[in-house]
Protein backbone atom coordinates (compact mmCIF):
# COMPACT_ATOMS: atom_id res chain seq x y z
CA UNK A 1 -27.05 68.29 77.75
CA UNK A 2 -28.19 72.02 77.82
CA UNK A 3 -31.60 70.87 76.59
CA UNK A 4 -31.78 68.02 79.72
CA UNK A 5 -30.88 70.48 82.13
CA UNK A 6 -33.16 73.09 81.77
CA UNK A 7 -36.10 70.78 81.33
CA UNK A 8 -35.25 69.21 84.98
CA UNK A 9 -34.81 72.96 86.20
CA UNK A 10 -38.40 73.81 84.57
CA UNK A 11 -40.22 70.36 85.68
CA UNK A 12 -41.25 69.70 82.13
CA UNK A 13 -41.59 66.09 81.47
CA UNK A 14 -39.31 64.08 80.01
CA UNK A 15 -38.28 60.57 78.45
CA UNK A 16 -34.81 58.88 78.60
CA UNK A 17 -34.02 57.54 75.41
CA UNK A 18 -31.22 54.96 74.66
CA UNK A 19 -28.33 56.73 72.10
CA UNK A 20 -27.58 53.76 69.42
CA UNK A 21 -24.48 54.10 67.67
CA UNK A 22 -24.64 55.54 64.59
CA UNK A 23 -24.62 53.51 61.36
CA UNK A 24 -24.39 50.24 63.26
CA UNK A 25 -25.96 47.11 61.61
CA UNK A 26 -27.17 44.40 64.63
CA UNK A 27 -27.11 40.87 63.58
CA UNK A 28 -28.32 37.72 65.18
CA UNK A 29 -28.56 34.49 64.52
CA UNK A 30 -32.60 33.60 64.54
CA UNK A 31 -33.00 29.98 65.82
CA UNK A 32 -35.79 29.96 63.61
CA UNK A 33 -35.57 32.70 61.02
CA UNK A 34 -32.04 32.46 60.37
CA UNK A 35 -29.39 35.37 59.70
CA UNK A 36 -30.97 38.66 60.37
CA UNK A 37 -29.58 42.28 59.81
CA UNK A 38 -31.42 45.23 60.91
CA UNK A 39 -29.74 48.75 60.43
CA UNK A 40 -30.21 50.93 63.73
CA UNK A 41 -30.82 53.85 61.52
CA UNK A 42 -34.03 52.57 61.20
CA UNK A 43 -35.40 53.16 64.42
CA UNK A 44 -32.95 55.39 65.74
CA UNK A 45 -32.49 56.56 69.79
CA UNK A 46 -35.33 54.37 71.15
CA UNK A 47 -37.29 55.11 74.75
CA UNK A 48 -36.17 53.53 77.65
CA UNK A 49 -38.13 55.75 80.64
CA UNK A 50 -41.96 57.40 79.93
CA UNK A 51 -42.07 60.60 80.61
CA UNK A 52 -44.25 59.74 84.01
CA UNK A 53 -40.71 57.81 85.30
CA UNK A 54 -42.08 53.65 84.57
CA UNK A 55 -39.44 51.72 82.22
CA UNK A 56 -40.17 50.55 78.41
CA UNK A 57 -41.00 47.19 77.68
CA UNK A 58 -37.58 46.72 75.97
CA UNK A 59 -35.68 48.23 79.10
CA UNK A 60 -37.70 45.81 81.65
CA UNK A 61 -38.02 42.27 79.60
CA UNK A 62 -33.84 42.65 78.98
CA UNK A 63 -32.93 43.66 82.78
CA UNK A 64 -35.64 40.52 84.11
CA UNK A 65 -34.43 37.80 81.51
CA UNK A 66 -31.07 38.83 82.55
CA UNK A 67 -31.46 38.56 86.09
CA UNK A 68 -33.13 35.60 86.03
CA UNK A 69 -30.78 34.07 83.74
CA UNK A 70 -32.45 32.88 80.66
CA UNK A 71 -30.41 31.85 77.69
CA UNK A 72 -33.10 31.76 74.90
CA UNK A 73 -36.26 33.64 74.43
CA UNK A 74 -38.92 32.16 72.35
CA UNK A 75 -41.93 34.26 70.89
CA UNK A 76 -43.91 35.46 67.71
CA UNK A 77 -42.46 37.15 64.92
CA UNK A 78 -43.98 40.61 65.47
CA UNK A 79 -41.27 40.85 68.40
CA UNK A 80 -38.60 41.05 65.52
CA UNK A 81 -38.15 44.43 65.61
CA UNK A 82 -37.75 44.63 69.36
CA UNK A 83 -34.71 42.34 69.25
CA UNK A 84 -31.91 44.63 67.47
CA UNK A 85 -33.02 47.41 70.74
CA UNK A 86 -32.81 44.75 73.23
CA UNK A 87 -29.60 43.17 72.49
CA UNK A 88 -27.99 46.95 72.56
CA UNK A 89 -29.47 47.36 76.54
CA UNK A 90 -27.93 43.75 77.13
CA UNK A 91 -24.71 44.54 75.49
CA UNK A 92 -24.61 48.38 77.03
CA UNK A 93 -25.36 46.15 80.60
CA UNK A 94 -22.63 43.91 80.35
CA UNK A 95 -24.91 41.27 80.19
CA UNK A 96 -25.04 38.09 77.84
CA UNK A 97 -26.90 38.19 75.08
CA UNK A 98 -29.20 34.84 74.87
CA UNK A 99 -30.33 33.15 71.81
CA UNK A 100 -33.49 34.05 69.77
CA UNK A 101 -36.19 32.18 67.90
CA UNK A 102 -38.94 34.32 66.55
CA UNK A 103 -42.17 31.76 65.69
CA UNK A 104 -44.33 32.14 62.86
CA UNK A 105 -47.56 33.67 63.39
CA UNK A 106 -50.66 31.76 63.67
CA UNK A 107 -53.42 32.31 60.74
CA UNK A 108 -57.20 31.34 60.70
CA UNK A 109 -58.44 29.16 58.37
CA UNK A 110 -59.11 32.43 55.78
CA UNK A 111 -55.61 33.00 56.05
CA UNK A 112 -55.75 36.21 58.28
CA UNK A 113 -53.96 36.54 61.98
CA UNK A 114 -55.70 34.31 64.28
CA UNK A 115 -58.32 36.58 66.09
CA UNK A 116 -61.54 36.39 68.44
CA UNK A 117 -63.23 37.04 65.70
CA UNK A 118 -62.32 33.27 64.38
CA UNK A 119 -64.17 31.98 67.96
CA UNK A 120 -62.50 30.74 70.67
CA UNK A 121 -58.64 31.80 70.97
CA UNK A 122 -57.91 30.93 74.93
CA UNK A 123 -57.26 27.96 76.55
CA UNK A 124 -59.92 28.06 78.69
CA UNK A 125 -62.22 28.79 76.18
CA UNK A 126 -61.51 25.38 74.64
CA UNK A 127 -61.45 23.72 77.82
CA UNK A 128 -64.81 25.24 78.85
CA UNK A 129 -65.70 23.95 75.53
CA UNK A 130 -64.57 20.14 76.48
CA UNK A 131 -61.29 20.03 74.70
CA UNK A 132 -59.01 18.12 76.87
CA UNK A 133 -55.61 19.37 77.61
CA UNK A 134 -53.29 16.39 76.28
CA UNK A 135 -55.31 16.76 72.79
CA UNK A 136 -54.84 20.84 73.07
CA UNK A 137 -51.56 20.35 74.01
CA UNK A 138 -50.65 17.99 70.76
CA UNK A 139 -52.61 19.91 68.22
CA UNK A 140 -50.48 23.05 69.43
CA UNK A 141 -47.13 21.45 69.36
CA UNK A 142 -48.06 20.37 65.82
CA UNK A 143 -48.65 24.16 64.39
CA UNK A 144 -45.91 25.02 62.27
CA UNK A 145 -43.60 21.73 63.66
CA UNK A 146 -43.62 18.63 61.65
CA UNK A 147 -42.33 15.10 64.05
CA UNK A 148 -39.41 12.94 62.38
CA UNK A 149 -41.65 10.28 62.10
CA UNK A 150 -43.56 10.84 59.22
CA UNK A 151 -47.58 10.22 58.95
CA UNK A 152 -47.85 10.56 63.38
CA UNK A 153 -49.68 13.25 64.70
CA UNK A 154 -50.58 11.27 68.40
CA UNK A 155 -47.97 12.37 70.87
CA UNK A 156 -47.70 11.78 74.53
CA UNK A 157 -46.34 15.39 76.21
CA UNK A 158 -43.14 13.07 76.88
CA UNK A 159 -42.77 12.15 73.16
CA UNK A 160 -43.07 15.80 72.03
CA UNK A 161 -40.47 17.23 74.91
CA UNK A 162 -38.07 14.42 74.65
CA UNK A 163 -37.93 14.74 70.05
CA UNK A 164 -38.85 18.32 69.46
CA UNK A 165 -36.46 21.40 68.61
CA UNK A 166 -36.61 24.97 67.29
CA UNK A 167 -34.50 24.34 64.75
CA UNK A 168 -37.44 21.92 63.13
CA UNK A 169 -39.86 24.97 63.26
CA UNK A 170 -41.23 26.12 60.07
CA UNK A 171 -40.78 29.19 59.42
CA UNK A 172 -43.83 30.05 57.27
CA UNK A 173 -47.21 30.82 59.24
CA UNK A 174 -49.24 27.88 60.49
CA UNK A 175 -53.17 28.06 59.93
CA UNK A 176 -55.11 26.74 62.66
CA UNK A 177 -57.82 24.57 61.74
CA UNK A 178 -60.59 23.83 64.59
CA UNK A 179 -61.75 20.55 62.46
CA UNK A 180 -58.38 19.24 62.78
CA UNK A 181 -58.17 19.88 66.51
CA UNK A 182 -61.86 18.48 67.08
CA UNK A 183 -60.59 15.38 65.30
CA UNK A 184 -57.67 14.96 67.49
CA UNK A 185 -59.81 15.43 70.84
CA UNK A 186 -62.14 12.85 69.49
CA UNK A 187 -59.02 10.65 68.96
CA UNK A 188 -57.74 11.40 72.35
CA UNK A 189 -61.86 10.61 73.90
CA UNK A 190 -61.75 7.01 71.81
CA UNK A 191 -58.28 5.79 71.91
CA UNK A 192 -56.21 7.44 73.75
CA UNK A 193 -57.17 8.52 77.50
CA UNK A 194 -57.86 5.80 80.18
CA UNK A 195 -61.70 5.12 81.08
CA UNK A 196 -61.11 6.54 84.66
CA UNK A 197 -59.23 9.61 83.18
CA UNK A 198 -62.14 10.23 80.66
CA UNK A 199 -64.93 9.74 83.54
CA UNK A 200 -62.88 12.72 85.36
CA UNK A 201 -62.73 14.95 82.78
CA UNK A 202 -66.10 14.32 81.85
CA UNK A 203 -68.13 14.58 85.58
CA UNK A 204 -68.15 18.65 85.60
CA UNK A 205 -69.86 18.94 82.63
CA UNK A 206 -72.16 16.51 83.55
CA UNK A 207 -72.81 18.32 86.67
CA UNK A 208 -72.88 21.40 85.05
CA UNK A 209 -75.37 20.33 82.65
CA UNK A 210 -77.70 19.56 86.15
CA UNK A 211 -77.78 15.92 85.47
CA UNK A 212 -77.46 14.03 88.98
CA UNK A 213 -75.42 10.89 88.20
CA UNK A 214 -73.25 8.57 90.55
CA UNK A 215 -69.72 8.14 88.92
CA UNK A 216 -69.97 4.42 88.41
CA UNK A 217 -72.95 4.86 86.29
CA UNK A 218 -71.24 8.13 83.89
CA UNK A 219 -68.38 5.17 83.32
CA UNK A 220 -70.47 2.19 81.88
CA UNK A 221 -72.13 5.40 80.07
CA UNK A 222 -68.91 6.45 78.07
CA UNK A 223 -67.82 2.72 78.17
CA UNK A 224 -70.27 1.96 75.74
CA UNK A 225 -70.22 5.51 74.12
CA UNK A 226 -66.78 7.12 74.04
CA UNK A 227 -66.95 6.81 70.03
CA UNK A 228 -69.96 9.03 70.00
CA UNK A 229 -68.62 12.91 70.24
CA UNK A 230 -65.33 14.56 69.80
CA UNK A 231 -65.49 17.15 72.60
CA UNK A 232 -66.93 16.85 76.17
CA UNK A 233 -70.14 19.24 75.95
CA UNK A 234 -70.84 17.45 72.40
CA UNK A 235 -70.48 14.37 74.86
CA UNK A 236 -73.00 15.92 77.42
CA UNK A 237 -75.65 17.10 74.83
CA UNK A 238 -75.20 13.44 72.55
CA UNK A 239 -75.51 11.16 75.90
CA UNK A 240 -78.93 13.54 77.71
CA UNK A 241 -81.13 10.59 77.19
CA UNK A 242 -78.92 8.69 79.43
CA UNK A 243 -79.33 11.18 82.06
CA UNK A 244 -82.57 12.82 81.99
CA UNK A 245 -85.36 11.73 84.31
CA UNK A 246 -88.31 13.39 81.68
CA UNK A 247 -87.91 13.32 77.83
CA UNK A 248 -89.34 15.84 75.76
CA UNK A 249 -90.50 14.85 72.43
CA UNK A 250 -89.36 16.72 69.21
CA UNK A 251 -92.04 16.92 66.35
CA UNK A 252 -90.10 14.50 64.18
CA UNK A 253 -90.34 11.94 66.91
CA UNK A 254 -94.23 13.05 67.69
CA UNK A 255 -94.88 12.35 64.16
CA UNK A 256 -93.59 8.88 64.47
CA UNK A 257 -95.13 8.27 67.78
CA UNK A 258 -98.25 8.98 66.41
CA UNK A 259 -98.28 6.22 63.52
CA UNK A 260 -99.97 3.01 63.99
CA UNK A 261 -97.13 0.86 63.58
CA UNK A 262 -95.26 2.35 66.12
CA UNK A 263 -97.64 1.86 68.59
CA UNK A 264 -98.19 -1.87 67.35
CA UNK A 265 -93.93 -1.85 67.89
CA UNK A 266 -93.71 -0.55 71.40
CA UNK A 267 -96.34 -2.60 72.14
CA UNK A 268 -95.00 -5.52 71.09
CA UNK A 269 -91.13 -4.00 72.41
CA UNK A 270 -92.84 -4.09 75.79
CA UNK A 271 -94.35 -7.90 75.69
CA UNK A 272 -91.12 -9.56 74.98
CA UNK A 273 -89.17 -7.80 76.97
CA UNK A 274 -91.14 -8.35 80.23
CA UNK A 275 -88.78 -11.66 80.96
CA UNK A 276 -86.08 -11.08 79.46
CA UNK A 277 -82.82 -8.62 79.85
CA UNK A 278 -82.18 -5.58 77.58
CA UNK A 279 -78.22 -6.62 76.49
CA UNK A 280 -77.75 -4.69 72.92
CA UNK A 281 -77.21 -8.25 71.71
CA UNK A 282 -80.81 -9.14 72.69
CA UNK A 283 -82.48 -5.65 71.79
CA UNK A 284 -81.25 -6.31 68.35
CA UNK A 285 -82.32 -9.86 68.38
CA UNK A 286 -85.92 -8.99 69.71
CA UNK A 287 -85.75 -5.76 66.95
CA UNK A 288 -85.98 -8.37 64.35
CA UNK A 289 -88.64 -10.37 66.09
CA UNK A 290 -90.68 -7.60 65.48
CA UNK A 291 -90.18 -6.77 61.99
CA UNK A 292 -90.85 -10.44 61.34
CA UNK A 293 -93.85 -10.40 62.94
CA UNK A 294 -95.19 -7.10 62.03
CA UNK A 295 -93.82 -7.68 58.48
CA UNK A 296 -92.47 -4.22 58.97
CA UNK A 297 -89.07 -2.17 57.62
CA UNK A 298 -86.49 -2.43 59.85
CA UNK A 299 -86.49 1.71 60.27
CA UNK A 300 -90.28 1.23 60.95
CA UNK A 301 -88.77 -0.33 64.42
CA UNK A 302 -86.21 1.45 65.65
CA UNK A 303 -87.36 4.69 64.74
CA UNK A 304 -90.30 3.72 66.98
CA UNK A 305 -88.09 2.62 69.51
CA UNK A 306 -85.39 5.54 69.27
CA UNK A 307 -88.55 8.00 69.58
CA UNK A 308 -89.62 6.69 72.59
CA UNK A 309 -86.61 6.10 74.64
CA UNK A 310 -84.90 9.47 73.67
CA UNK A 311 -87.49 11.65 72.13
CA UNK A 312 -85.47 12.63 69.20
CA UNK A 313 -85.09 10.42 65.52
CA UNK A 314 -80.84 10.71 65.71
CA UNK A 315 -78.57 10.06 68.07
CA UNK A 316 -76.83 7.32 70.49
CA UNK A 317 -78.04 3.43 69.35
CA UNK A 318 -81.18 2.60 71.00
CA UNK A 319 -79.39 -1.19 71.80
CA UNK A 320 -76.59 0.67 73.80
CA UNK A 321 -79.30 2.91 75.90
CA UNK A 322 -81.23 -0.70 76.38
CA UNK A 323 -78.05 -2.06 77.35
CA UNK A 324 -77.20 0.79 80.00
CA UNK A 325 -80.55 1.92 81.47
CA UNK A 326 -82.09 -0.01 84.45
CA UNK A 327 -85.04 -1.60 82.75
CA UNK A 328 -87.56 -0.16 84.67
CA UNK A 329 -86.50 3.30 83.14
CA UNK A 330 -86.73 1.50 79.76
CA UNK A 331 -90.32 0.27 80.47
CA UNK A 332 -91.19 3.58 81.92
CA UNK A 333 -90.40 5.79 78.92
CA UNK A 334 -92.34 3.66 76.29
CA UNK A 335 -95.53 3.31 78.42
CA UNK A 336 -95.08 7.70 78.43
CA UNK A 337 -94.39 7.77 75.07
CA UNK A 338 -97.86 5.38 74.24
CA UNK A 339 -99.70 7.50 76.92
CA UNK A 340 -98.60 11.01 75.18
CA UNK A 341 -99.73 9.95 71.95
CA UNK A 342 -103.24 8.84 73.24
């Protein structure tokens, strides 16, 4: 007491600290963890005011949860050791002391604590990425949780609220696999989402991309393609040749161009297809046509036709891009492609 009064008379700064009871063991009941016992020897008479007058974390998180009258509190495992200091303030307060569950820590696939150094660790990293937030939301909810029904892993947010609880929390770490979560978007892109929902989530990117494209035409787009890409920007990059006004050619697809038989092909492409529509039905039908008549490999013609229509060798089927671009963009791209390639 001495000591406290003479550094208030001398303005030297100072910290409060909290005086724990000596030898006293705290226990609590983990909702997650289980029985825990921490001796307060360990840590002794904690800080509860800096020295420049602003409370502790441990002082301010017990006096808000108090006041605002929460009854569990829910967080990682490093906050383990905080607990045994909190629940003296809330006991030396008068106040209730809530319950506790402590989750597991989150691991990268190498088995270290998840970390920007594993990529992307924010939500709105993955959403900027094109992760949508019912798939995020799943995949999270899965992490160290395993559902009562065994083998399902596709949850509506009103499936997982209504059957999950702590209790069914593993208590090991989780590892946090970006494959698995790009599987579930794509499962939430094919199956899942509505064709209107997906056409909203998927018009930003397109306009961020710079593509200029009325909303009617993105949805017979990802009508036809929705089984093509797992994330949205994937989506964007696999679907350009639906949105681009000029292709450029890569020097696989120059390569190809430049080869008699595809020449003979496009020319022959563009003959039948003067009368005719471009359904993928009839694309395929008129693809064999060709092959007949050219007594070509089937590869010969479509890698022809992919070339010129998208000016790459992989990608979206050249029948679905027939089947979705006004014809006259159709004709227009293979008359460029036989006019680049002399």
């Amino acid at each position: 007491k001495e000591e406290v009064e003479e550094f208030k008379r001398s303005g030297k700064p100072y910290t409060i600290r909290f005086k724990v009871p000596d030898g006293r063991v705290v226990v609590f009941e983990d909702l997650i963890k289980g029985h825990i016992a921490i001796n307060v020897d360990d840590f002794g008479d904690f800080v509860i005011v800096r020295s420049d007058g602003t409370p502790t974390y441990n002082f301010v998180v017990v006096v808000d949860d108090a006041l605002m009258g929460v009854t569990h509190v829910i967080r990682g495992e490093d906050h383990i050791p905080n607990t045994p200091k909190q629940i003296l303030i809330y006991e030396a307060l008068g106040f209730k002391v809530p319950a506790f569950a402590h989750l597991p820590v989150i691991l990268g696939e190498d088995r270290s604590k998840l970390s920007k150094r594993h990529g992307a660790v924010s939500v709105r990293n993955y959403r900027e990425e094109g992760y949508l937030p019912e798939a995020l939301f799943n995949y999270l909810c899965l992490l160290g949780w395993s559902p009562p029904e065994e083998g399902k892993e596709i949850f509506s947010k009103e499936e997982l609220i209504r059957i999950f609880r702590l209790e069914d929390v593993n208590s090991s770490p989780a590892v946090f696999s970006k494959e698995k979560l790009r599987w579930m978007n794509g499962v939430y892109i094919r199956e899942v989402l509505s064709l209107d929902r997906l056409v909203d989530e998927f018009m930003p990117f397109i306009e961020e991309a710079g593509y200029r494209a009325e909303r009617d035409y993105v949805k017979k787009v990802l009508e036809k393609t929705r089984d093509s890409f797992e994330t949205l920007r994937e989506g964007v990059e696999r679907l350009r040749p639906f949105f681009v006004e000029e292709l450029s050619y890569s020097e696989e697809a120059l390569s190809v161009l430049e080869n008699e038989t595809s020449r003979a092909v496009l020319e022959a492409f563009l003959q039948k297809i003067q009368d005719t529509d471009l359904s993928a039905e009839r694309v395929k039908a008129i693809a064999k046509e060709i092959q007949r008549e050219l007594n070509v490999k089937a590869k010969d013609v479509w890698h022809a036709l992919r070339a010129s229509l998208t000016g790459e060798l992989e990608g979206v089927g050249v029948d679905i891009l027939c089947d979705v671009l006004p014809k006259e963009r159709v004709i227009k791209r293979i008359l460029k492609a036989l006019e680049f390639v002399g």
